[in-house]
Structures are given as structure tokens and as C-alpha cells.
Protein backbone atom coordinates (compact mmCIF):
# COMPACT_ATOMS: atom_id res chain seq x y z
CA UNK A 1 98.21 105.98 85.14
CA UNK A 2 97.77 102.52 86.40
CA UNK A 3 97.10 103.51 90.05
CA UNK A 4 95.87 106.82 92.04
CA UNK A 5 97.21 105.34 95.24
CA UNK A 6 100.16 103.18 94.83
CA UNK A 7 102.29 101.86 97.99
CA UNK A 8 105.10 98.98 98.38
CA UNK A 9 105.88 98.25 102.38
CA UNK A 10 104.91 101.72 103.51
CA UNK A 11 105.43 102.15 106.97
CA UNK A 12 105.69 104.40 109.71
CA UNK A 13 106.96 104.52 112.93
CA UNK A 14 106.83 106.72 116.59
CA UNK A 15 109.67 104.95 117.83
CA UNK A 16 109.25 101.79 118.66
CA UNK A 17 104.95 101.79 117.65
CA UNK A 18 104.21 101.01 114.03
CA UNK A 19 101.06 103.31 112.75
CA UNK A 20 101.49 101.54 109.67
CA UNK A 21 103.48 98.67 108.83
CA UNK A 22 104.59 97.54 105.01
CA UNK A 23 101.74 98.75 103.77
CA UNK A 24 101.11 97.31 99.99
CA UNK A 25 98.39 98.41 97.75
CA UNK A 26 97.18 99.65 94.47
CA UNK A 27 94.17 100.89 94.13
CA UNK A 28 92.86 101.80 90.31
CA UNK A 29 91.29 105.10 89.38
CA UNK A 30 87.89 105.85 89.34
CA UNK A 31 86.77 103.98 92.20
CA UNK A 32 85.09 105.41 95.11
CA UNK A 33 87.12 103.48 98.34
CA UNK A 34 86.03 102.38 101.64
CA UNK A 35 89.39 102.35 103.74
CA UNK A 36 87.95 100.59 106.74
CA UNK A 37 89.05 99.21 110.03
CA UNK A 38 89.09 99.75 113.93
CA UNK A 39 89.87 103.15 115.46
CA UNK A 40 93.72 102.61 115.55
CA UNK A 41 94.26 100.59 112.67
CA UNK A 42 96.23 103.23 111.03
CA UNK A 43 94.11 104.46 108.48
CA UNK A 44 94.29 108.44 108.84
CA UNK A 45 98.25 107.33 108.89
CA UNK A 46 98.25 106.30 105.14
CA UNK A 47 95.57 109.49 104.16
CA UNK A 48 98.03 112.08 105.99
CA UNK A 49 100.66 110.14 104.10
CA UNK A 50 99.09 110.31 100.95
CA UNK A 51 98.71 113.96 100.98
CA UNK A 52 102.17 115.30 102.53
CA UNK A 53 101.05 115.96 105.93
CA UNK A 54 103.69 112.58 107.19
CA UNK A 55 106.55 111.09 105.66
CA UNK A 56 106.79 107.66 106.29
CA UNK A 57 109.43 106.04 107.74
CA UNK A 58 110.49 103.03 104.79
CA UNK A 59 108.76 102.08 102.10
CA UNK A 60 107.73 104.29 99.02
CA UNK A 61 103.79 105.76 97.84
CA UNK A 62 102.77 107.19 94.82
CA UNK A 63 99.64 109.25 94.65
CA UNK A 64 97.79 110.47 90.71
CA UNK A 65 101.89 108.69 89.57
CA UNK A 66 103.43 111.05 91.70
CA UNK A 67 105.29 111.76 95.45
CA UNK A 68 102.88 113.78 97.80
CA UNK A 69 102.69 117.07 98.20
CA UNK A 70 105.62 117.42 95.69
CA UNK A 71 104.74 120.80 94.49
CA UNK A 72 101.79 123.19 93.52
CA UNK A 73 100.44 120.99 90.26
CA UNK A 74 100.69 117.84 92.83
CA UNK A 75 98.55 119.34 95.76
CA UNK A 76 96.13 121.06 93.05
CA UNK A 77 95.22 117.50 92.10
CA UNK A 78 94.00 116.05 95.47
CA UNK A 79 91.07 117.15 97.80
CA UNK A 80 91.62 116.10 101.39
CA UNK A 81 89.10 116.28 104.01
CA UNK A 82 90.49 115.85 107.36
CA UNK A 83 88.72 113.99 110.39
CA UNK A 84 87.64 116.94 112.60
CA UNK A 85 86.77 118.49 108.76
CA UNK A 86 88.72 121.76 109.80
CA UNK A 87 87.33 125.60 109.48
CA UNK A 88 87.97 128.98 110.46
CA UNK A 89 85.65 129.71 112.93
CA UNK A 90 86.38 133.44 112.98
CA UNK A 91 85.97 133.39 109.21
CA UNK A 92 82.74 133.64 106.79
CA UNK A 93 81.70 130.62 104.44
CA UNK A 94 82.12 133.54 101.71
CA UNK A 95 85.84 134.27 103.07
CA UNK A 96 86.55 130.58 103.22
CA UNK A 97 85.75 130.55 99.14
CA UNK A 98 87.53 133.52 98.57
CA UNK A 99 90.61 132.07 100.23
CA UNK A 100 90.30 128.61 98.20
CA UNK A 101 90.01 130.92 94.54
CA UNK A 102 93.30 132.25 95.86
CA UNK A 103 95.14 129.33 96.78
CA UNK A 104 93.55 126.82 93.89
CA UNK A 105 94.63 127.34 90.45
CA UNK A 106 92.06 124.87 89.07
CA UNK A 107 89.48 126.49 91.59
CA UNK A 108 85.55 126.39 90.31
CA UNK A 109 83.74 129.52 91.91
CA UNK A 110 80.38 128.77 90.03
CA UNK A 111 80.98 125.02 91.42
CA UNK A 112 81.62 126.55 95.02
CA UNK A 113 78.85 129.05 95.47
CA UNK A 114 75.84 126.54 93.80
CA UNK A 115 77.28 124.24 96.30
CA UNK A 116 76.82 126.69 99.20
CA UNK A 117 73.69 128.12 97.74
CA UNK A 118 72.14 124.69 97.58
CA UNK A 119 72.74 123.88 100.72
CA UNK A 120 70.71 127.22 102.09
CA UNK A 121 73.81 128.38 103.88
CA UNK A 122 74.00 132.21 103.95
CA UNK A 123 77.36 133.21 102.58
CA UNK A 124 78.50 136.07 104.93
CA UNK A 125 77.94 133.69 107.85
CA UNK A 126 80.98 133.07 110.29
CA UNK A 127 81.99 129.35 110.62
CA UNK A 128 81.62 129.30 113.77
CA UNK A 129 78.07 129.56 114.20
CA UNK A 130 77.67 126.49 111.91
CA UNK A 131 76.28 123.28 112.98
CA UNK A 132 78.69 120.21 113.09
CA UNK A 133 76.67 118.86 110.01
CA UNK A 134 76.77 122.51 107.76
CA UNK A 135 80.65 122.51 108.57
CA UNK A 136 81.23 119.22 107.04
CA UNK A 137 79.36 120.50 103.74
CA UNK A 138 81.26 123.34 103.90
CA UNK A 139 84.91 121.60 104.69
CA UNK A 140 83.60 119.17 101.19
CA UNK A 141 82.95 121.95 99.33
CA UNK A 142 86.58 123.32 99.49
CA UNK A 143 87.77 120.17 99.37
CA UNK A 144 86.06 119.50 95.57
CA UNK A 145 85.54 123.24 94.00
CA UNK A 146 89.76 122.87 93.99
CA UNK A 147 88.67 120.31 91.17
CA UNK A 148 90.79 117.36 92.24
CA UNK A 149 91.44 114.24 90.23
CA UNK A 150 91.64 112.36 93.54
CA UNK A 151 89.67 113.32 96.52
CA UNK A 152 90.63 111.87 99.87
CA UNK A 153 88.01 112.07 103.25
CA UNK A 154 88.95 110.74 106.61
CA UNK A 155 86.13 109.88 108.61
CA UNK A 156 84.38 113.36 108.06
CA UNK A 157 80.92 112.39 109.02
CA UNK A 158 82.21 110.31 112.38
CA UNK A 159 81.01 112.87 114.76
CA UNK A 160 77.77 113.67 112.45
CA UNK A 161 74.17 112.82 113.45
CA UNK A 162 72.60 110.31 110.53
CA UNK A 163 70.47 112.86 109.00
CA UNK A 164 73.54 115.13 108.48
CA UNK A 165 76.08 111.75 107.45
CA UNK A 166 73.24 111.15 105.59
CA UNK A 167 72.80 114.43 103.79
CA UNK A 168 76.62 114.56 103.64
CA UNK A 169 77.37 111.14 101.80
CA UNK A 170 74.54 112.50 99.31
CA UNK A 171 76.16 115.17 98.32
CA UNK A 172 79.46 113.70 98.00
CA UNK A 173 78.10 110.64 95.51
CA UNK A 174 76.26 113.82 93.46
CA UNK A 175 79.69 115.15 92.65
CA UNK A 176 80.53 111.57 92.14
CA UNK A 177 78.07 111.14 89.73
CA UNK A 178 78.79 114.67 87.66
CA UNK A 179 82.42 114.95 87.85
CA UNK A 180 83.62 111.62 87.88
CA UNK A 181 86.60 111.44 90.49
CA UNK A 182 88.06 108.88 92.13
CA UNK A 183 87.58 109.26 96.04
CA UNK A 184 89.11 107.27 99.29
CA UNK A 185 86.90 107.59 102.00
CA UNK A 186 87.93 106.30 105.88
CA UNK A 187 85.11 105.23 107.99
CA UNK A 188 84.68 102.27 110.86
CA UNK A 189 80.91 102.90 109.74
CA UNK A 190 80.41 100.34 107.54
CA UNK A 191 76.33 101.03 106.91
CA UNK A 192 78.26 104.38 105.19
CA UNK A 193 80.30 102.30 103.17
CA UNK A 194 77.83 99.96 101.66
CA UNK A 195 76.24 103.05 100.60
CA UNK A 196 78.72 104.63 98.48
CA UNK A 197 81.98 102.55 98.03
CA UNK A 198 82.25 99.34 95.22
CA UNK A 199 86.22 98.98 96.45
CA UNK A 200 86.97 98.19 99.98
CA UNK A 201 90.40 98.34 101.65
CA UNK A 202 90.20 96.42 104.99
CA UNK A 203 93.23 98.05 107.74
CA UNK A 204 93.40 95.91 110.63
CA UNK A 205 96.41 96.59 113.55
CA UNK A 206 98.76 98.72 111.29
CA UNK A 207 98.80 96.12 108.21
CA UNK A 208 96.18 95.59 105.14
CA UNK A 209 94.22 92.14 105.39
CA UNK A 210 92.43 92.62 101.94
CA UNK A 211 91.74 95.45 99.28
CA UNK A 212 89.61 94.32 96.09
CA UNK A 213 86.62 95.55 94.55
CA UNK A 214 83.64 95.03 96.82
CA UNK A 215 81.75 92.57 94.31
CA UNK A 216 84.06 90.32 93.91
CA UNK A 217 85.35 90.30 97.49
CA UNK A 218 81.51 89.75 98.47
CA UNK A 219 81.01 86.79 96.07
CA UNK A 220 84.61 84.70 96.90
CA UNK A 221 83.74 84.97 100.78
CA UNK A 222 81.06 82.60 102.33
CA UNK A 223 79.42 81.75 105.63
CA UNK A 224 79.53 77.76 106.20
CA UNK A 225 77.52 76.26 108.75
CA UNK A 226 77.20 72.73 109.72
CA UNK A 227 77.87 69.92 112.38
CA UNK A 228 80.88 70.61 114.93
CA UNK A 229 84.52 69.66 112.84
CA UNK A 230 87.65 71.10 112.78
CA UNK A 231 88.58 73.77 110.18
CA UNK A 232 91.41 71.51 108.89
CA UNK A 233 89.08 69.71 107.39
CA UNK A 234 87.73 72.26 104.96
CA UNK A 235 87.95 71.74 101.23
CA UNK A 236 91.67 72.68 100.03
CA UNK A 237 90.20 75.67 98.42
CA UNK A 238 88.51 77.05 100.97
CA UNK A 239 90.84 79.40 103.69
CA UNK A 240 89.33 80.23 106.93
CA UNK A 241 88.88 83.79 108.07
CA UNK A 242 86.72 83.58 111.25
CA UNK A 243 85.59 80.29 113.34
CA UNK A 244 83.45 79.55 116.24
CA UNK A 245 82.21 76.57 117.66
CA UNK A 246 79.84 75.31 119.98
CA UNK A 247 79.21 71.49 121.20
CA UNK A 248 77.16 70.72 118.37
CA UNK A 249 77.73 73.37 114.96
CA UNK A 250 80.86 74.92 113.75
CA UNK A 251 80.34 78.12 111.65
CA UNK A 252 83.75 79.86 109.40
CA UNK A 253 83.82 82.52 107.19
CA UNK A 254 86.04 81.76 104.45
CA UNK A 255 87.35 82.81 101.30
CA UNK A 256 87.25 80.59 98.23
CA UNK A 257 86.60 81.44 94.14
CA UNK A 258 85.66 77.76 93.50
CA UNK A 259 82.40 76.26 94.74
CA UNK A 260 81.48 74.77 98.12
CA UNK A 261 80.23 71.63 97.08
CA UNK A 262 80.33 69.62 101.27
CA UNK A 263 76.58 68.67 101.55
CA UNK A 264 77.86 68.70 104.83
CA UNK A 265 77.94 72.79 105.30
CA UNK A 266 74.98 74.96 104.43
CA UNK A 267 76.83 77.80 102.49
CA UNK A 268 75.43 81.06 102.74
CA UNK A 269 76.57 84.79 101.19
CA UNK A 270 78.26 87.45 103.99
CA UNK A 271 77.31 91.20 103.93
CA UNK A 272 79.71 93.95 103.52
CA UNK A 273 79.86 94.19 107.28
CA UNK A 274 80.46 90.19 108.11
CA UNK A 275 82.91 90.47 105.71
CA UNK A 276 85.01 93.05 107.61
CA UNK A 277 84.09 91.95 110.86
CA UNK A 278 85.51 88.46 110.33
CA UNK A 279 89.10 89.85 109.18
CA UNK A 280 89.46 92.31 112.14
CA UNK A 281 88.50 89.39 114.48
CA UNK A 282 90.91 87.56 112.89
CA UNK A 283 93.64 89.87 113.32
CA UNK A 284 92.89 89.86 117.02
CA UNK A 285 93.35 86.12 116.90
CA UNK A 286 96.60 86.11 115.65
CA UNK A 287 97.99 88.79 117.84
CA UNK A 288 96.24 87.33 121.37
CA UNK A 289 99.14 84.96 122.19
CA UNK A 290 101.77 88.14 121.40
CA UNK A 291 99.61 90.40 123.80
CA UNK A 292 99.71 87.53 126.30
CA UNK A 293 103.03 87.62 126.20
CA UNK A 294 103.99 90.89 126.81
CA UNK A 295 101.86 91.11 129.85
CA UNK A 296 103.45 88.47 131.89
């Protein structure tokens, strides 16, 4: 298996709005992903894709080398935690693990009830009563006691307090650690990200703007500062992602493998977060002049 999430110009459409829009990417196994990008961007599009809750409208996805949701083997091989990370309040943690060991054929009880145990949460407690933080640990540990080669989260610790995204991210790069699966995990908090994820997916406006393993992507992108020129007159190499200007300095974020050798710019590295920040404000360069537009 060369890919656990492979897609060729996915998209889908509510008429005439594009969630997602020829969506390309493949993203190799054993990574743990940051899919990141503005709320809208339609990132919990491609997870609800990826595990059968959409079908898309054109375009084709494979997930684990084959289609979504495609039968009881498929779903037994991915763990999804949705965004609201969804319980039964009526229902006890204990009945919530009993119902998993019924509909889980590779189900791991011992896995399940350490989990639970661990976390001090007393078993024959309703869901309900849980805090925001305790239901999030308890939506995970369903979501990885099924044992799942791929394990998909969107944004489950977006309503969380830091202690509990904290406490929640923790445990998530513990099973990480011990059982070795590749995840996807959606988030606009990219502090999270940094954390945890060493591949990156950035989903700006419906459409990817760059996927690549977060080292590399970190080391080919540069801040260059210097006296006030036009970004046409960067080295060849060099492609501009974000530029502002005052009277005096220019400053651009750009991409380039080769080095920036203009004594004229004072080259410095971008963080995780400059680095998605300058490709969502580019995207809302590009599509100003179409808003415009429309408005008139």
C-alpha cells in the first residue's frame, strides 16, 4: 500500500457551492497528519468523505487501497472521531464499550478498559454527566480500542479548554507511540499541530495549496526581508507566497529548495504557523478581485 489516503480531483458539491474542489493528494502511511486550514475550507468534507459518511460528487478516493465504507473489513480498519466527538448521553462509559466489543470485530477490551481506567473515569457513569474534556477521551477511546490501521479526528479538541486539548493530544501520541498507526488529524489550531503532526496538509477555500512532510516544507520556505522592490525581481527560484510592503522594506514568504544567495534580503526560517498563515492569505489574494466582482 503506497497511500492510506489517496484522492485524484475529489470534489463535492451543494449545488452550485463547492465544499471541496479537485481535491489531489496522497498521503503515505505511518504519518501522523495535520489537515489544516480556515473554518470553511472544507476539511471535515474530505474526513466525512474518507470514511463513507459523503459521496463526493466527481473525482475518485481511496482510503487503506480501498473505497470507503465499502463493507465490514473496510470500516473495521479506520477510527473516526467526529468534530462534536459524539456520545450517548443516556448511556454508561461501560455500555459505550460493550456496544464497540459488539460492533468491532478487531475490538481490544483490555486496550479499552486500561484506557478508561487510566483516565480515573468510573465505568458505570452515564455520558452525560461527563465533562466536555472526559467525553473527548472517551469518544478516542472507541475510536482506537476498534484497532484501526488508519485513525481519522476532526477537530475533536476545538471546543476543549488547553489543559483538556492538552491531556487529549497526550494520550492520542501515547497510542501513537505503542501501536504505531497512521492518524489524520483536522485542526485550525496550529500550536496543536506543531505538537504532534511531521506531515501537514494545508486546505485553503475548498482546494489543497500544499501537503508534504512538515520538515521539508519548513526548510524550502523562507522569510526575506530587505529594501522596498518588487517581487518580480526575486531570484528565478524563488516563488512568492505572501508579500507586504511598506515605503521603505518589502518582506515575502517564499518557497525555494536552492539557496537565497541576494545580499540584498536577510533570509530568515518560518514557523509551522507562518508557514500556513502565508498560503491562506494567499488564497484570499487570489480570490479578492472574484469576490469584488460578484458584489457589484
Amino acid at each position: 500500500m503506497s497511500a492510506v489516503l489517496r484522492t485524484e480531483q475529489l470534489t463535492k458539491r451543494y449545488g452550485r457551492r463547492e465544499a471541496l474542489s479537485n481535491c489531489t493528494l496522497a498521503i503515505p502511511p505511518g504519518r501522523v497528519v495535520g489537515l489544516v486550514g480556515p473554518n470553511g475550507a472544507g476539511k471535515t468534507t474530505l474526513l466525512q468523505i474518507a470514511v463513507g459518511m459523503l459521496r463526493p460528487t466527481a473525482g475518485s478516493i481511496e482510503v487503506l487501497g480501498g473505497r470507503p465504507a465499502s463493507g465490514a473489513a473496510q470500516l473495521a480498519r479506520v477510527g473516526f472521531v467526529a468534530q462534536d466527538t459524539p456520545t450517548y448521553a443516556g448511556l454508561s462509559i461501560e455500555d459505550h464499550l460493550r456496544f464497540g466489543a459488539h460492533t468491532n470485530p478487531r475490538w481490544d477490551q483490555r486496550l479499552a478498559a486500561d484506557r478508561i481506567a487510566s483516565l480515573g473515569l468510573d465505568p458505570a457513569q452515564k455520558a452525560g454527566k461527563l465533562s466536555g474534556g472526559q467525553r473527548a477521551q472517551l469518544a478516542l477511546t472507541l475510536a482506537i480500542a476498534k484497532r484501526p490501521e488508519l485513525l481519522i479526528l476532526d477537530e475533536p479538541v476545538a471546543s476543549l479548554d488547553p489543559l483538556a486539548r492538552r491531556e487529549f493530544l497526550k494520550s492520542l501520541m501515547a497510542y501513537i507511540a505503542e501501536h504505531g498507526a497512521s492518524v489524520i488529524l483536522s485542526s485550525h489550531l496550529v500550536s496543536d499541530l506543531e505538537r504532534v503532526c511531521d506531515y501537514l496538509v494545508v486546505l485553503v477555500a475548498s482546494r489543497v495549496r500544499v501537503a508534504g512532510e512538515v520538515e521539508e516544507l519548513l526548510a524550502s520556505h523562507h522569510r526575506l526581508t530587505g529594501p522596498r522592490r518588487e517581487v518580480t525581481d526575486l531570484l528565478p527560484c524563488a516563488e512568492p507566497i505572501e508579500e507586504s510592503h511598506t515605503d521603505r522594506q518589502s518582506t515575502v514568504v517564499v518557497r525555494s529548495t536552492a539557496p537565497i544567495d541576494d545580499p540584498a534580503w536577510v533570509v530568515e526560517p518560518v514557523s509551522l504557523e507562518d508557514l500556513v498563515l502565508a498560503y491562506m492569505a494567499q488564497s484570499a489574494a487570489q480570490t479578492r478581485p472574484v469576490l469584488e466582482m460578484t458584489t457589484r
